[in-house]
N, C-alpha and C. Protein backbone atom coordinates (compact mmCIF):
# COMPACT_ATOMS: atom_id res chain seq x y z
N UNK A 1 0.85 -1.17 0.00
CA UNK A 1 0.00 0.00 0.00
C UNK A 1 0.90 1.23 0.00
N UNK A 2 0.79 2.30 -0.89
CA UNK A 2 1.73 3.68 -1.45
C UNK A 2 0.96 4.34 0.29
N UNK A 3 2.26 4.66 0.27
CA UNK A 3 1.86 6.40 1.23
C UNK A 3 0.78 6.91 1.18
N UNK A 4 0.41 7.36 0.01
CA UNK A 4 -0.92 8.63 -0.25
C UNK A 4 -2.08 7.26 -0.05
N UNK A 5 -1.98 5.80 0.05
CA UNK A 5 -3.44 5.29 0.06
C UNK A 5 -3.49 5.45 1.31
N UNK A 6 -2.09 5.02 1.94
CA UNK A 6 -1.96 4.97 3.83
C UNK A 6 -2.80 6.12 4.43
N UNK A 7 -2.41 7.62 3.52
CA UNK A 7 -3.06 8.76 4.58
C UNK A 7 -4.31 8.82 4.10
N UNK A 8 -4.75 8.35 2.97
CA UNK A 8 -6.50 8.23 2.94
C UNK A 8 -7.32 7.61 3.40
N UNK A 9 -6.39 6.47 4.19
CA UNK A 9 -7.35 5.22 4.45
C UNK A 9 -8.07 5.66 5.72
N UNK A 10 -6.64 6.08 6.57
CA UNK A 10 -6.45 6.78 7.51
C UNK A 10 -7.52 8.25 8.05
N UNK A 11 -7.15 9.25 6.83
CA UNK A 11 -8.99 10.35 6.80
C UNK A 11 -9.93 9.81 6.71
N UNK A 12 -10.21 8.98 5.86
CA UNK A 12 -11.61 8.63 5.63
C UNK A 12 -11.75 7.53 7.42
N UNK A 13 -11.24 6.88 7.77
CA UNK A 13 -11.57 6.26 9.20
C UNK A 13 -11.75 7.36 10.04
N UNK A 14 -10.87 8.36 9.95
CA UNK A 14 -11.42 9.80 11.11
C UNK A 14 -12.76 10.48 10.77
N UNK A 15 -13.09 10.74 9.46
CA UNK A 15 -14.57 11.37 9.25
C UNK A 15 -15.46 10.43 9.17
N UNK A 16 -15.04 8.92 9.31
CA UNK A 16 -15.71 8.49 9.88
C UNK A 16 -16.56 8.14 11.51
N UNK A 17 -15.36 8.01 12.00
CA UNK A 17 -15.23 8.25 13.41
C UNK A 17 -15.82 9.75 13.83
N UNK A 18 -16.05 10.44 13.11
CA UNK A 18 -16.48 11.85 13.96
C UNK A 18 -17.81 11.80 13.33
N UNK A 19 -18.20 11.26 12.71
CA UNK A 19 -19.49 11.00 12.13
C UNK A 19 -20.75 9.88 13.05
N UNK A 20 -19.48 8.86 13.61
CA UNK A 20 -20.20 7.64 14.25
C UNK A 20 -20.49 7.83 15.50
N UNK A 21 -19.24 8.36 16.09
CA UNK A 21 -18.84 8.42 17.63
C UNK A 21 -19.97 9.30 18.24
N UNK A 22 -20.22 10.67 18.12
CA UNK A 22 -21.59 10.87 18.74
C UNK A 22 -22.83 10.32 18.99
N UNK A 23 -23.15 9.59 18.29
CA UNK A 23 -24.20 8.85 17.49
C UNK A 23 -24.17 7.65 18.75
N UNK A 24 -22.91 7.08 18.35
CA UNK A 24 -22.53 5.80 19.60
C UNK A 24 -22.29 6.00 20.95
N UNK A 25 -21.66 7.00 21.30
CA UNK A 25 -21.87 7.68 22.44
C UNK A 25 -23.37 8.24 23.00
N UNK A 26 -23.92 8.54 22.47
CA UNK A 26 -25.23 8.87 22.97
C UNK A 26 -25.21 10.50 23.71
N UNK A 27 -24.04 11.06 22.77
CA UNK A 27 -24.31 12.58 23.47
C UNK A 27 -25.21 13.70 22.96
N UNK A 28 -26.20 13.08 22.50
CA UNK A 28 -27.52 13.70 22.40
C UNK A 28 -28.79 13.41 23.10
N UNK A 29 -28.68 12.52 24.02
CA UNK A 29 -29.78 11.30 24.52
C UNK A 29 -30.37 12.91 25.54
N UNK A 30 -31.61 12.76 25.98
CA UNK A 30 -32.39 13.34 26.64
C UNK A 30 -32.27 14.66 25.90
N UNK A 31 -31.76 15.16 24.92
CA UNK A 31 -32.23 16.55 24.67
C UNK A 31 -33.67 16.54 23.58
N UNK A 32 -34.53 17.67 23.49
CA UNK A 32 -35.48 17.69 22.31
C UNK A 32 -35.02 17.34 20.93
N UNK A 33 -34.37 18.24 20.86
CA UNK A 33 -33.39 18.39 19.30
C UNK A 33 -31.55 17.97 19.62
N UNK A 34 -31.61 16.91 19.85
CA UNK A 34 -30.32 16.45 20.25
C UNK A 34 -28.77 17.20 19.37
N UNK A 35 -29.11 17.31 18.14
CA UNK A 35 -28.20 17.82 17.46
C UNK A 35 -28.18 19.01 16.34
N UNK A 36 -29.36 19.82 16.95
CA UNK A 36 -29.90 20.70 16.44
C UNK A 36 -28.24 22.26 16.03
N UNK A 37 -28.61 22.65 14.96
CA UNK A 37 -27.71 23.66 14.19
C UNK A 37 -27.47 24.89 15.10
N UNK A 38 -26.48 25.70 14.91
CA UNK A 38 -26.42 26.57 15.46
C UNK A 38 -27.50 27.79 15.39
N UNK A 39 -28.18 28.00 14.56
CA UNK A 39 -28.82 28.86 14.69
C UNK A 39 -30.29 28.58 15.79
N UNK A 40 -30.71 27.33 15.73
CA UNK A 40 -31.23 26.83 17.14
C UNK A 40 -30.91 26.86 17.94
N UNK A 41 -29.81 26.38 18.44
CA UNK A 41 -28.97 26.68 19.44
C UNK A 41 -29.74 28.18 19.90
N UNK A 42 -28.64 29.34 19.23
CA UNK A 42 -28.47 30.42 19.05
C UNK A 42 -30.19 31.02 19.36
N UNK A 43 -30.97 30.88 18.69
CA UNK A 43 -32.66 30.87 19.19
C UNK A 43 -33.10 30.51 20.28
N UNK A 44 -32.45 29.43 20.94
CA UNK A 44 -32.76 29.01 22.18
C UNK A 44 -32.00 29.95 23.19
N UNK A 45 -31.30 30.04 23.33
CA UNK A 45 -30.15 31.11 23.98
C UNK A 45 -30.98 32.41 24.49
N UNK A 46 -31.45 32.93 23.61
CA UNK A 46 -31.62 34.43 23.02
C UNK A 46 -33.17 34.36 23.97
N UNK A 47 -34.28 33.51 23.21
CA UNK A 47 -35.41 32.94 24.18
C UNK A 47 -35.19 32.85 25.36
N UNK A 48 -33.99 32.11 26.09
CA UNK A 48 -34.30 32.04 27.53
C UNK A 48 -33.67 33.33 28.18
N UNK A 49 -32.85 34.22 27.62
CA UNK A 49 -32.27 35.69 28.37
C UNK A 49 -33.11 36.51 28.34
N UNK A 50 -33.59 36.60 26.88
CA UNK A 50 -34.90 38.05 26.72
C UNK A 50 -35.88 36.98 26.58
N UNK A 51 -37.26 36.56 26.72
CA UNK A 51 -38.61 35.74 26.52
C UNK A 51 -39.02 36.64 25.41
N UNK A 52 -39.04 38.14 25.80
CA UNK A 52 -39.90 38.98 24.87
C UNK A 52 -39.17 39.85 23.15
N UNK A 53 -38.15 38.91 23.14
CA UNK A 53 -37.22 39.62 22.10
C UNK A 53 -37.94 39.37 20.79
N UNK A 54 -38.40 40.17 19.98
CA UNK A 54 -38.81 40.19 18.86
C UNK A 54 -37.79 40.03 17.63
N UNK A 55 -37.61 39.23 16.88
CA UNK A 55 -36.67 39.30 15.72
C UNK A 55 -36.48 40.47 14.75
N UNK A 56 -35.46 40.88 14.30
CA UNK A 56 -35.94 42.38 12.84
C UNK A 56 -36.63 41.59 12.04
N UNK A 57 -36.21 40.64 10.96
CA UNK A 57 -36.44 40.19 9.94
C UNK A 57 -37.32 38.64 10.00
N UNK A 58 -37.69 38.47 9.20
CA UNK A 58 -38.51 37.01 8.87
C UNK A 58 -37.54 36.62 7.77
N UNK A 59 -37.99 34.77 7.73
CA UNK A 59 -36.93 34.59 6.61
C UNK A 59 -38.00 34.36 5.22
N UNK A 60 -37.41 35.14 4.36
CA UNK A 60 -38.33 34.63 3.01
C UNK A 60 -38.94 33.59 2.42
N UNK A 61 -38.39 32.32 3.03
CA UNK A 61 -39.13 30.97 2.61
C UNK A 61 -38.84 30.61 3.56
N UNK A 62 -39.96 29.89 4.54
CA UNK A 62 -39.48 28.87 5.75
C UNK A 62 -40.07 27.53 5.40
N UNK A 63 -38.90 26.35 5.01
CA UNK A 63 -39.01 24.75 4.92
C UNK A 63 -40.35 24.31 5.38
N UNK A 64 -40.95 23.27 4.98
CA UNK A 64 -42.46 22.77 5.73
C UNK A 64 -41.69 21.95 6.75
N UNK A 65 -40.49 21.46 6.45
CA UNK A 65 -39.80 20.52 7.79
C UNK A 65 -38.41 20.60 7.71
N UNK A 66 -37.49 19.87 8.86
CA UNK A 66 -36.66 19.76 9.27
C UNK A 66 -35.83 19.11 8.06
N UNK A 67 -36.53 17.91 7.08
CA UNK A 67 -36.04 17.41 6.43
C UNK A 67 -35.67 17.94 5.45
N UNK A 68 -36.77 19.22 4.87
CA UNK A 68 -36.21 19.76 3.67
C UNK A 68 -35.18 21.05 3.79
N UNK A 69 -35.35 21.58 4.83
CA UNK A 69 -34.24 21.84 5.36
C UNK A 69 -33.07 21.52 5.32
N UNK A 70 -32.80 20.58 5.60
CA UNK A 70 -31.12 19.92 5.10
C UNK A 70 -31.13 19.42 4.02
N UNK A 71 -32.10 19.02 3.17
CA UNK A 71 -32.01 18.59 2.09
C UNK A 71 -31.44 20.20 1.33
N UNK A 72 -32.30 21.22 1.50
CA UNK A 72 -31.64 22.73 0.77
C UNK A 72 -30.24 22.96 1.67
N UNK A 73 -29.97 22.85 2.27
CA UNK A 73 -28.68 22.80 2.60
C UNK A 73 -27.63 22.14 2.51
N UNK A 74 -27.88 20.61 2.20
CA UNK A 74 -27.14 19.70 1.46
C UNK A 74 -26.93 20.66 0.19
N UNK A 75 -27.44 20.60 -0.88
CA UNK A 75 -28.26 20.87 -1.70
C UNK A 75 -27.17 22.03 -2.18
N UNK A 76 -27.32 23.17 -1.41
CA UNK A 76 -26.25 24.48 -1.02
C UNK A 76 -24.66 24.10 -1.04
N UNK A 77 -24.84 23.39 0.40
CA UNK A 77 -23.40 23.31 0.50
C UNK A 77 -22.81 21.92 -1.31
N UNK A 78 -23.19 21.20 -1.83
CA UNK A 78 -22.74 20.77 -2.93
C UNK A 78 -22.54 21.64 -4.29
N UNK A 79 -23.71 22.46 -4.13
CA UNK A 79 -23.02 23.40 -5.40
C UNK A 79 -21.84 24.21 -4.91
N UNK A 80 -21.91 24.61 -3.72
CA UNK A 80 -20.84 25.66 -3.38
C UNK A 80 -19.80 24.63 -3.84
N UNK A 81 -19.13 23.33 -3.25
CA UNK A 81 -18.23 22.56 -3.68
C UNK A 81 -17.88 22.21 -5.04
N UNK A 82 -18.63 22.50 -5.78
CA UNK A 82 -18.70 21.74 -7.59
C UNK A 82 -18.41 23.45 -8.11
N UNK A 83 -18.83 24.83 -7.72
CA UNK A 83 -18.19 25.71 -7.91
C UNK A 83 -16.81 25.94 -7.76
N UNK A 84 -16.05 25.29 -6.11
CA UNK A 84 -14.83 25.53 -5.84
C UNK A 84 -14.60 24.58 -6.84
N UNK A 85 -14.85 23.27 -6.75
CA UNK A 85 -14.04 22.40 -7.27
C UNK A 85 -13.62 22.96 -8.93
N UNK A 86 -14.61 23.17 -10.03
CA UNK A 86 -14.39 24.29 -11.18
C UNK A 86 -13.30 25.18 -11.05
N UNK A 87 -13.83 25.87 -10.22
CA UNK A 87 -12.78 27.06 -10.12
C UNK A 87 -11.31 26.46 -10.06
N UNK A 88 -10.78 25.41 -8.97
CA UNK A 88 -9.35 24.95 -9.14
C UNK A 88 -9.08 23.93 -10.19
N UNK A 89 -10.34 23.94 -10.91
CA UNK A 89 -10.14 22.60 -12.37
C UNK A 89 -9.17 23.60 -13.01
N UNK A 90 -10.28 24.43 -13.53
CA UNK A 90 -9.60 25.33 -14.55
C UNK A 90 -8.21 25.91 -14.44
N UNK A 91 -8.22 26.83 -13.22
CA UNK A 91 -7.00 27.43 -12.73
C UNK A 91 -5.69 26.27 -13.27
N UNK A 92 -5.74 24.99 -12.35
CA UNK A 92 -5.09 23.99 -12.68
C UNK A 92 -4.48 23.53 -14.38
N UNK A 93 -5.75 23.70 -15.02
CA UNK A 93 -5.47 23.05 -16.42
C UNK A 93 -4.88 24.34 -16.98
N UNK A 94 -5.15 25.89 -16.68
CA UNK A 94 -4.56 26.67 -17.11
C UNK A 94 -2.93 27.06 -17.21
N UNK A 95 -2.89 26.41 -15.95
CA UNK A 95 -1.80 26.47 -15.33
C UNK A 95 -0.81 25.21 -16.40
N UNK A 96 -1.46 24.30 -16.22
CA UNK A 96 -0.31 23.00 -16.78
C UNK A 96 -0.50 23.11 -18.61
N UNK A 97 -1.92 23.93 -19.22
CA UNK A 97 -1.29 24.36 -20.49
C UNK A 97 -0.44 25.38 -21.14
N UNK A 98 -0.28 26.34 -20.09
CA UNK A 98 0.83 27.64 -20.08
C UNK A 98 1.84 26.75 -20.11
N UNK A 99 2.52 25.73 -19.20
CA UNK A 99 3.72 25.07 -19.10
C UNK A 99 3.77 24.06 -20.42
N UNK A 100 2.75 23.60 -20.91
CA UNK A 100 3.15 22.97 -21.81
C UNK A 100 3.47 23.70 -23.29
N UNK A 101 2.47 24.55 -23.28
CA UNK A 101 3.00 25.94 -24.35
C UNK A 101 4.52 26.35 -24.15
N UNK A 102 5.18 26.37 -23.11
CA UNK A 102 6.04 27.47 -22.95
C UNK A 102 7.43 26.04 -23.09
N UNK A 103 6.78 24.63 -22.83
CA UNK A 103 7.97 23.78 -23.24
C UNK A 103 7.85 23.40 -24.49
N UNK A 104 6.90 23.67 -25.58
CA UNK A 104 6.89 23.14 -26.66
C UNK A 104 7.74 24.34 -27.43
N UNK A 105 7.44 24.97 -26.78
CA UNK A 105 8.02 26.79 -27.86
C UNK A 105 9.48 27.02 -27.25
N UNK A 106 9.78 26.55 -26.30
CA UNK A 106 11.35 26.11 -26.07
C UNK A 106 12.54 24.98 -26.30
N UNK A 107 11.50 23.85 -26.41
CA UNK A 107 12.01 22.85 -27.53
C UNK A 107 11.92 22.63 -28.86
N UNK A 108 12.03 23.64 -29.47
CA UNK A 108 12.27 23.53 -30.97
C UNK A 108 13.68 22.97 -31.23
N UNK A 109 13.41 22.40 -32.59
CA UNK A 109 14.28 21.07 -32.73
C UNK A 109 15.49 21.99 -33.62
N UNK A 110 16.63 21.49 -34.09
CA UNK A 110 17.31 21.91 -35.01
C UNK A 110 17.05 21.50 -36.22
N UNK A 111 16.93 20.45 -36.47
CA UNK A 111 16.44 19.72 -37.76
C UNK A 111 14.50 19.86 -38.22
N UNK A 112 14.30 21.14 -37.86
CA UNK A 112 13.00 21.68 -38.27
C UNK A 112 12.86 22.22 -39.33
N UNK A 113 12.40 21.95 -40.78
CA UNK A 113 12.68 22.44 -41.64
C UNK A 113 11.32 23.26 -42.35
N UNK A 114 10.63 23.56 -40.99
CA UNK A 114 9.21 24.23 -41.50
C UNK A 114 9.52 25.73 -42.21
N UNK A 115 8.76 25.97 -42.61
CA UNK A 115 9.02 27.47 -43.39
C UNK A 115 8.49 28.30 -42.27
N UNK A 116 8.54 29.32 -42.11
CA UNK A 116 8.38 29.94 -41.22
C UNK A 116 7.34 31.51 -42.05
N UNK A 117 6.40 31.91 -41.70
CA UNK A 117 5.48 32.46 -42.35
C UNK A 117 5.66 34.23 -42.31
């Protein structure tokens, strides 16, 4: 097994493990929303200091559930990734066809007998 499979085998067992281990641990057991997002959190917080705090804003579309909720946020966070990921495709291929331009136009041969225009 190469090095680079060793340290993948290796990440992928840790995001696994941080994925499982709560779950198996049970450090959500007795709460309502055991693993509820920060902005719940953050709502709950705010609720128990002020009771009477009114929000500024409403949000423009609110989910019918919890599920579609992360489904638009799945959803979110994958395009954001398939954008980055684009963005360093290109950069990348830009990058390694400048170098291949710049070694083809520096290895010109001696025995080239093209006409030259």
């Amino acid at each position: 097994m190469s090095r680079n499979a060793k340290i993948n085998t290796l990440l992928l067992l840790a995001v696994a493990a941080l994925a499982v281990l709560p779950l198996a641990l049970g450090l959500g057991e007795g709460k309502e929303e055991p693993f509820s997002g920060a902005d719940a959190q953050a709502e709950a917080a705010i609720t128990e200091l002020k009771p009477d705090y009114e929000p500024w804003f409403t949000p423009l579309y609110e989910p019918p559930s919890g599920e579609v909720e992360s489904a638009l946020f799945a959803l979110q966070a994958a395009l954001g990734a398939g954008v980055l990921a684009y963005y360093f495709g290109v950069r990348k291929g830009r990058r390694q066809g400048a170098a291949a331009a710049a070694a083809a136009a520096g290895s010109g041969t001696p025995g080239d007998t093209r006409a030259e225009d």
